[in-house]
C-alpha atoms as a PDB file:
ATOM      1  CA  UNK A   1      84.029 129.710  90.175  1.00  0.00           C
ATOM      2  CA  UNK A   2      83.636 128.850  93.754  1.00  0.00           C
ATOM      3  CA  UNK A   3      81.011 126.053  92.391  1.00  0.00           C
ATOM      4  CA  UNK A   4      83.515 124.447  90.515  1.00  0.00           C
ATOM      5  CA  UNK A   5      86.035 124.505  93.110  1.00  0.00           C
ATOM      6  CA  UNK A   6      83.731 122.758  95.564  1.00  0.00           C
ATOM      7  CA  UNK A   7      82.925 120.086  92.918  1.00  0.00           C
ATOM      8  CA  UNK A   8      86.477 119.424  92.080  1.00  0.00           C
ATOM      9  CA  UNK A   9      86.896 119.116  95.943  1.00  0.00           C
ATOM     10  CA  UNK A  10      83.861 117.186  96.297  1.00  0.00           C
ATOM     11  CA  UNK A  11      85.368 114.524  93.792  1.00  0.00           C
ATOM     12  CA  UNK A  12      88.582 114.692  94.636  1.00  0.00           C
ATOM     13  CA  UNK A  13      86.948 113.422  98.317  1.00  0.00           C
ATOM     14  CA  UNK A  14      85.171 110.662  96.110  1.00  0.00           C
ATOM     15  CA  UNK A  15      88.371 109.788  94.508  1.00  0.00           C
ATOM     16  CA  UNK A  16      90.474 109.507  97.572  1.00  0.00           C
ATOM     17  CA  UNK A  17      87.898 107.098  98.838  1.00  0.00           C
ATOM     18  CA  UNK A  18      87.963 104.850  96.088  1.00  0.00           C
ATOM     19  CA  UNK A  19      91.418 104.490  95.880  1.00  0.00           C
ATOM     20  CA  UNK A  20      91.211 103.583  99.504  1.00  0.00           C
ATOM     21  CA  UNK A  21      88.646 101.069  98.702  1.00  0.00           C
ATOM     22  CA  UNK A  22      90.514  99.811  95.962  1.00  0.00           C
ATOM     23  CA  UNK A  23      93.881  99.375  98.398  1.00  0.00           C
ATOM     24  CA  UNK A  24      91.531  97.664 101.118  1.00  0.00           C
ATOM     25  CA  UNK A  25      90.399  94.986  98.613  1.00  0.00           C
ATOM     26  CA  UNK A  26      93.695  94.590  96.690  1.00  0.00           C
ATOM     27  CA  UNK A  27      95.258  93.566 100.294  1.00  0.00           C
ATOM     28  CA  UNK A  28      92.562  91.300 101.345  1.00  0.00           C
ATOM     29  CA  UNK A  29      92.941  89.349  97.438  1.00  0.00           C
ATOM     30  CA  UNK A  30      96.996  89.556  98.624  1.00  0.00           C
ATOM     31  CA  UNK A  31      95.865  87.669 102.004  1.00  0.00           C
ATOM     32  CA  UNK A  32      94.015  85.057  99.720  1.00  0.00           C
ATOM     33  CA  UNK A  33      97.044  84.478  97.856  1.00  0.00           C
ATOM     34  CA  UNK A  34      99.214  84.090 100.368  1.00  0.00           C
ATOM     35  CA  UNK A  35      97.128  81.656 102.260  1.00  0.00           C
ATOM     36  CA  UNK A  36      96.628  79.212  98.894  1.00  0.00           C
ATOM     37  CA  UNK A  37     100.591  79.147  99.120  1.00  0.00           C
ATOM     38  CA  UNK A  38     100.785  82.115  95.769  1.00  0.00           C
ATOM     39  CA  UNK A  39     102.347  84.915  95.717  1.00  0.00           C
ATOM     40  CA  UNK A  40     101.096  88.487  96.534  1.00  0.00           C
ATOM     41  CA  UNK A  41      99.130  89.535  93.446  1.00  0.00           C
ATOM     42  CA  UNK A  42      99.219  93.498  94.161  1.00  0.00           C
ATOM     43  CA  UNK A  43     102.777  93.981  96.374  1.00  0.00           C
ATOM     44  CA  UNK A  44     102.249  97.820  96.384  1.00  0.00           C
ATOM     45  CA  UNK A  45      98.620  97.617  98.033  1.00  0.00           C
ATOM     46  CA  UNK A  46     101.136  96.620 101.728  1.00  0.00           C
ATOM     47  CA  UNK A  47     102.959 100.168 101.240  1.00  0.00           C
ATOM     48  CA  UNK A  48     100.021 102.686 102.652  1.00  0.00           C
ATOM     49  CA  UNK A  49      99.777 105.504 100.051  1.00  0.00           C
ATOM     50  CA  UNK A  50      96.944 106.705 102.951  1.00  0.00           C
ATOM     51  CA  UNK A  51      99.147 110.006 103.920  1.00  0.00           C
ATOM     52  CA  UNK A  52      99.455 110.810 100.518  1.00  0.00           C
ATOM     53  CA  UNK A  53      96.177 110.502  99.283  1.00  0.00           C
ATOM     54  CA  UNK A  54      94.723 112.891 102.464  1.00  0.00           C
ATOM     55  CA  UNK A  55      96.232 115.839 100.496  1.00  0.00           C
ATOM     56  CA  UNK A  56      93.209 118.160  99.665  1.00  0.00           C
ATOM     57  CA  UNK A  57      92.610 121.525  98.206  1.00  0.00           C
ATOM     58  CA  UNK A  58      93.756 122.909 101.579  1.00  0.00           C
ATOM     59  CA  UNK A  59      96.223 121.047 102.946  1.00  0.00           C
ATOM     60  CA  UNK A  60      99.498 123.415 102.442  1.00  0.00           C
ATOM     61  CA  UNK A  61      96.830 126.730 101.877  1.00  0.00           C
ATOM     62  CA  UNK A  62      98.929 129.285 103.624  1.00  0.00           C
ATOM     63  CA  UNK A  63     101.743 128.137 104.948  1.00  0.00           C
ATOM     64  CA  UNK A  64     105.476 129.127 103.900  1.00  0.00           C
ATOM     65  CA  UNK A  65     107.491 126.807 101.560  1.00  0.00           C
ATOM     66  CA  UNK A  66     109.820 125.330 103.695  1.00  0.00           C
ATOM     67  CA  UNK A  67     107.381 123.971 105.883  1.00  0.00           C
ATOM     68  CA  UNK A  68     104.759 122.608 102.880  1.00  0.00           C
ATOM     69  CA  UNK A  69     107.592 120.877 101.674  1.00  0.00           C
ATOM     70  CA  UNK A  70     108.356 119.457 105.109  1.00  0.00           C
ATOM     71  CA  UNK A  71     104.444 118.590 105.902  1.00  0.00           C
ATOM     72  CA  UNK A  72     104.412 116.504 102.407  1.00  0.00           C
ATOM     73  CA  UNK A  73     107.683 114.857 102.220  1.00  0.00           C
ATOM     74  CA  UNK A  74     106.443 113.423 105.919  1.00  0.00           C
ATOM     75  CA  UNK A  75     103.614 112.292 104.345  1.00  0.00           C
ATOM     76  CA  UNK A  76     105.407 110.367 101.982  1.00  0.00           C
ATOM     77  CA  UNK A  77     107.926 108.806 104.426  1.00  0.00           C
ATOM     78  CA  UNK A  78     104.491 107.748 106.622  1.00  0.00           C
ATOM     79  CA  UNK A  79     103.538 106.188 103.084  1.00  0.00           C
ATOM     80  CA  UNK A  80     107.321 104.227 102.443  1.00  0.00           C
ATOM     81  CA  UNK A  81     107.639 106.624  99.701  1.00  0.00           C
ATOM     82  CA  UNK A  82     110.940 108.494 100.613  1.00  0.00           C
ATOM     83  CA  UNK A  83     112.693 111.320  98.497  1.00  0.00           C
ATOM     84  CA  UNK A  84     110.555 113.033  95.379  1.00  0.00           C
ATOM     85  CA  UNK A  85     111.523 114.651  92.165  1.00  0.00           C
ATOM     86  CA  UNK A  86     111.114 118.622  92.405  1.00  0.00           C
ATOM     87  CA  UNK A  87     108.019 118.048  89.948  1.00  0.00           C
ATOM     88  CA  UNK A  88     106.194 115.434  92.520  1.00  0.00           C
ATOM     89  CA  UNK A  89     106.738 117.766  95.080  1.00  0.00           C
ATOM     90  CA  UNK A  90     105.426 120.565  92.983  1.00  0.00           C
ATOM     91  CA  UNK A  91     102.465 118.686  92.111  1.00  0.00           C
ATOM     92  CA  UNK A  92     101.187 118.121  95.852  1.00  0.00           C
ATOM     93  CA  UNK A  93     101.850 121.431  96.829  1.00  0.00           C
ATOM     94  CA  UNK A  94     100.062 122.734  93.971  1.00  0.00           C
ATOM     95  CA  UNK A  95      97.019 119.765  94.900  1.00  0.00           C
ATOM     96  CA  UNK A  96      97.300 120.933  98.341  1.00  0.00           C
ATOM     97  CA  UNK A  97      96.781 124.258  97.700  1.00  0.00           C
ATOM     98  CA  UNK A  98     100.097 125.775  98.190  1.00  0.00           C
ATOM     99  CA  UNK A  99     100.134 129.455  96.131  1.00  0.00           C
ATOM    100  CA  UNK A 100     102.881 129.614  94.111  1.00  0.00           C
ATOM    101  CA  UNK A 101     102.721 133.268  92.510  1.00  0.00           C
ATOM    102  CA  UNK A 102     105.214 133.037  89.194  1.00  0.00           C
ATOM    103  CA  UNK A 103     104.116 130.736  86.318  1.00  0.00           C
ATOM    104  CA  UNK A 104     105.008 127.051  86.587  1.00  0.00           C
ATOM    105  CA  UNK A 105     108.781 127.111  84.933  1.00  0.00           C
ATOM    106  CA  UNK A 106     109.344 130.031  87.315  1.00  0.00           C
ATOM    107  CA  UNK A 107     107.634 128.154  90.710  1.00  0.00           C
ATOM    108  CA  UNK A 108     109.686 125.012  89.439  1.00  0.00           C
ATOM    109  CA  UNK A 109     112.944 126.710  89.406  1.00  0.00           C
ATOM    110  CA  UNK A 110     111.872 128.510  92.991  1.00  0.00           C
ATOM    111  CA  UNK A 111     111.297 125.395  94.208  1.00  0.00           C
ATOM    112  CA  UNK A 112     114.551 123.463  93.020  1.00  0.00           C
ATOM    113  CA  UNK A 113     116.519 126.423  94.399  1.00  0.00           C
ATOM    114  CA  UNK A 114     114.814 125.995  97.944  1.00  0.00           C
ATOM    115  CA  UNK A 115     115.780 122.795  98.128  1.00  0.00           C
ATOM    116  CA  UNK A 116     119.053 123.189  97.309  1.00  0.00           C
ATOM    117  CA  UNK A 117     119.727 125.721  99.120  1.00  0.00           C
ATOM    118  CA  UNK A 118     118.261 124.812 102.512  1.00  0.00           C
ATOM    119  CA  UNK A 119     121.193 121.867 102.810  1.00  0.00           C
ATOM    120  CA  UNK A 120     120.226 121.996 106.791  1.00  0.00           C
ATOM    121  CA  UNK A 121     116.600 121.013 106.035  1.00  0.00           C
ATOM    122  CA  UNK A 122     116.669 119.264 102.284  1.00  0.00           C
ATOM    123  CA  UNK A 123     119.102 116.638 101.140  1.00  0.00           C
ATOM    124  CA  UNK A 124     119.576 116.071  97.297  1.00  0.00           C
ATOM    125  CA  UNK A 125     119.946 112.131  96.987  1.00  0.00           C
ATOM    126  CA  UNK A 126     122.263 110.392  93.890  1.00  0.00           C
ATOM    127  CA  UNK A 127     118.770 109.791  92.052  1.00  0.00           C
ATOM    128  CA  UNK A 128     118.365 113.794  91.947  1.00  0.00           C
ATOM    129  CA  UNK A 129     115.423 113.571  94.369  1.00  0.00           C
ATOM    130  CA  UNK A 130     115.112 115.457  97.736  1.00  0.00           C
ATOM    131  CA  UNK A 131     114.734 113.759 100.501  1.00  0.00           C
ATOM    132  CA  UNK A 132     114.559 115.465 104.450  1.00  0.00           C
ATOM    133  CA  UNK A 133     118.114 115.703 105.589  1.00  0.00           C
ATOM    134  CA  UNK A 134     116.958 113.919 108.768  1.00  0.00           C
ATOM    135  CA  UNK A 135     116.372 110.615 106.589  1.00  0.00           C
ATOM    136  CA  UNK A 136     120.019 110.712 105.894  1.00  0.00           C
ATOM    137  CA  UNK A 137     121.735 111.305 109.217  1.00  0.00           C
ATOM    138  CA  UNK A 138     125.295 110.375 107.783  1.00  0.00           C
ATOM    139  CA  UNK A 139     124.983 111.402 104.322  1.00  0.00           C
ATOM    140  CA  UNK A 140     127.278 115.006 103.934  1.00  0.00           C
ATOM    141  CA  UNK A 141     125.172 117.865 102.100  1.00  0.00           C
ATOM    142  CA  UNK A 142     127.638 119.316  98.686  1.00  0.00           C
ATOM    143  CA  UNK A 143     128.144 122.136 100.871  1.00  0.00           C
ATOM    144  CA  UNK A 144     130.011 120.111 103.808  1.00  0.00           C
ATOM    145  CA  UNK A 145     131.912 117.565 101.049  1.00  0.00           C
ATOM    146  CA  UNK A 146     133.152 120.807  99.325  1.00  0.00           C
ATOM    147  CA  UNK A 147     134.650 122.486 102.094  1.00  0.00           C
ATOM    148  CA  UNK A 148     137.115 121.631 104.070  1.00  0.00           C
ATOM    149  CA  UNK A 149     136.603 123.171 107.082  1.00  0.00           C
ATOM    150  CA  UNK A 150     132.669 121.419 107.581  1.00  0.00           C
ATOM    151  CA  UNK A 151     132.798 123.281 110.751  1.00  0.00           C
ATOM    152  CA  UNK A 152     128.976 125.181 111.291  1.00  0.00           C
ATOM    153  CA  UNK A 153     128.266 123.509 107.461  1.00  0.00           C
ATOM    154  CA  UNK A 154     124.624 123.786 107.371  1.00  0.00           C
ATOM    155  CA  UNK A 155     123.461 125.466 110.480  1.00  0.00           C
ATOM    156  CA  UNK A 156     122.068 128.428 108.844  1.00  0.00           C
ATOM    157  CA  UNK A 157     118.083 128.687 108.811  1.00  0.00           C
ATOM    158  CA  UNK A 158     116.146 127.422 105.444  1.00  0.00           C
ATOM    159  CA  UNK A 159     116.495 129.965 102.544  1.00  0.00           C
ATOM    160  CA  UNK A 160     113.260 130.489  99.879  1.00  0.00           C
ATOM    161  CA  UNK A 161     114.179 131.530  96.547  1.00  0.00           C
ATOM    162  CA  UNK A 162     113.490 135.323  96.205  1.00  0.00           C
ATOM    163  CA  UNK A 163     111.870 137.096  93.515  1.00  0.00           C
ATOM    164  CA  UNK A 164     115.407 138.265  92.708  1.00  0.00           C
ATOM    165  CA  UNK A 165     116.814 134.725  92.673  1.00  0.00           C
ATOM    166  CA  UNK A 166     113.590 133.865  90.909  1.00  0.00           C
ATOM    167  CA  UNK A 167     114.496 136.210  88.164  1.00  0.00           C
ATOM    168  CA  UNK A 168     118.086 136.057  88.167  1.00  0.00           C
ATOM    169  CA  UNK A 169     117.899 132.462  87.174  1.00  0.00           C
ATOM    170  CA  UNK A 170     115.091 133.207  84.274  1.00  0.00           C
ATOM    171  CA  UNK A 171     117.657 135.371  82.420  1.00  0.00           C
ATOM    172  CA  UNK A 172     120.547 132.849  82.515  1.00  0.00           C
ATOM    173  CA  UNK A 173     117.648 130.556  81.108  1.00  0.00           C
ATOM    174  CA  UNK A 174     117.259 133.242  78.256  1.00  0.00           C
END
């Protein structure tokens, strides 16, 4: 097994370089355009995906949730990519080697409830992505437009979803 996982790493490296390869050229055919007076044939090779594509098999191995989550969405905002679905985010932890130990259904629901229910850290955006709270320095979390005394809203630390929580919410699936 650890052969394959070294070859999967191994290409994954191979990968990452082509795509970088393929953004390098893109932009210089978008500099040729631009100086025969056309427009930019590949717009999204300008928008660095270079943060993004540095996640290997390693990259959020041992470290808690709250601060995987962190580490990528930075990566993305370095890339102009902003707030993620709960599945994008899923998938690059899972790429970067972040252990989830329930099935995927139950690490999905784990994951949505983190993020909802560190408001302090996370903010839920109106496309139903997260985004870091820090992106949206005027934007009120549900907890502070609910209440009206907003007083201390959000100062408590970052909450992971427990194996209780985990579980709890599996039955009201059922």
């Amino acid at each position: 097994m650890s052969a394959i996982n070294e070859t999967i790493t191994e290409l994954q490296s191979q990968i990452q370089k082509l795509e970088e390869d393929a953004r390098q050229v893109k932009q210089t055919v978008n500099v040729l355009c631009t100086r025969t007076g056309r427009p930019p044939i590949y717009p999204d090779a300008e928008a660095s995906d270079a943060g993004i594509s540095q996640i290997v098999g390693d990259t959020f191995f041992g470290k808690k949730l709250n601060t995987a989550i962190k580490h990528y969405m930075g990566m993305r905002k370095a890339a102009s990519q902003g707030s993620a679905s709960v599945r994008e985010i899923f998938e690059a932890l899972k790429k970067g080697g972040f252990e989830f130990v329930k099935n995927e259904g139950s690490a999905l629901r784990g994951l949505r409830a983190t993020l909802s229910k560190s408001t302090h850290t996370f903010r839920r955006v109106p496309t139903g992505e997260y985004g870091l709270a820090e992106w949206y320095p005027h934007a009120k979390n549900e907890k502070e437009k609910s209440s009206n005394d907003s007083q201390g809203a959000g100062d408590s630390e970052p909450v992971e979803a427990t194996d209780a929580e985990i579980n709890e919410a599996e039955e009201e699936q059922s």
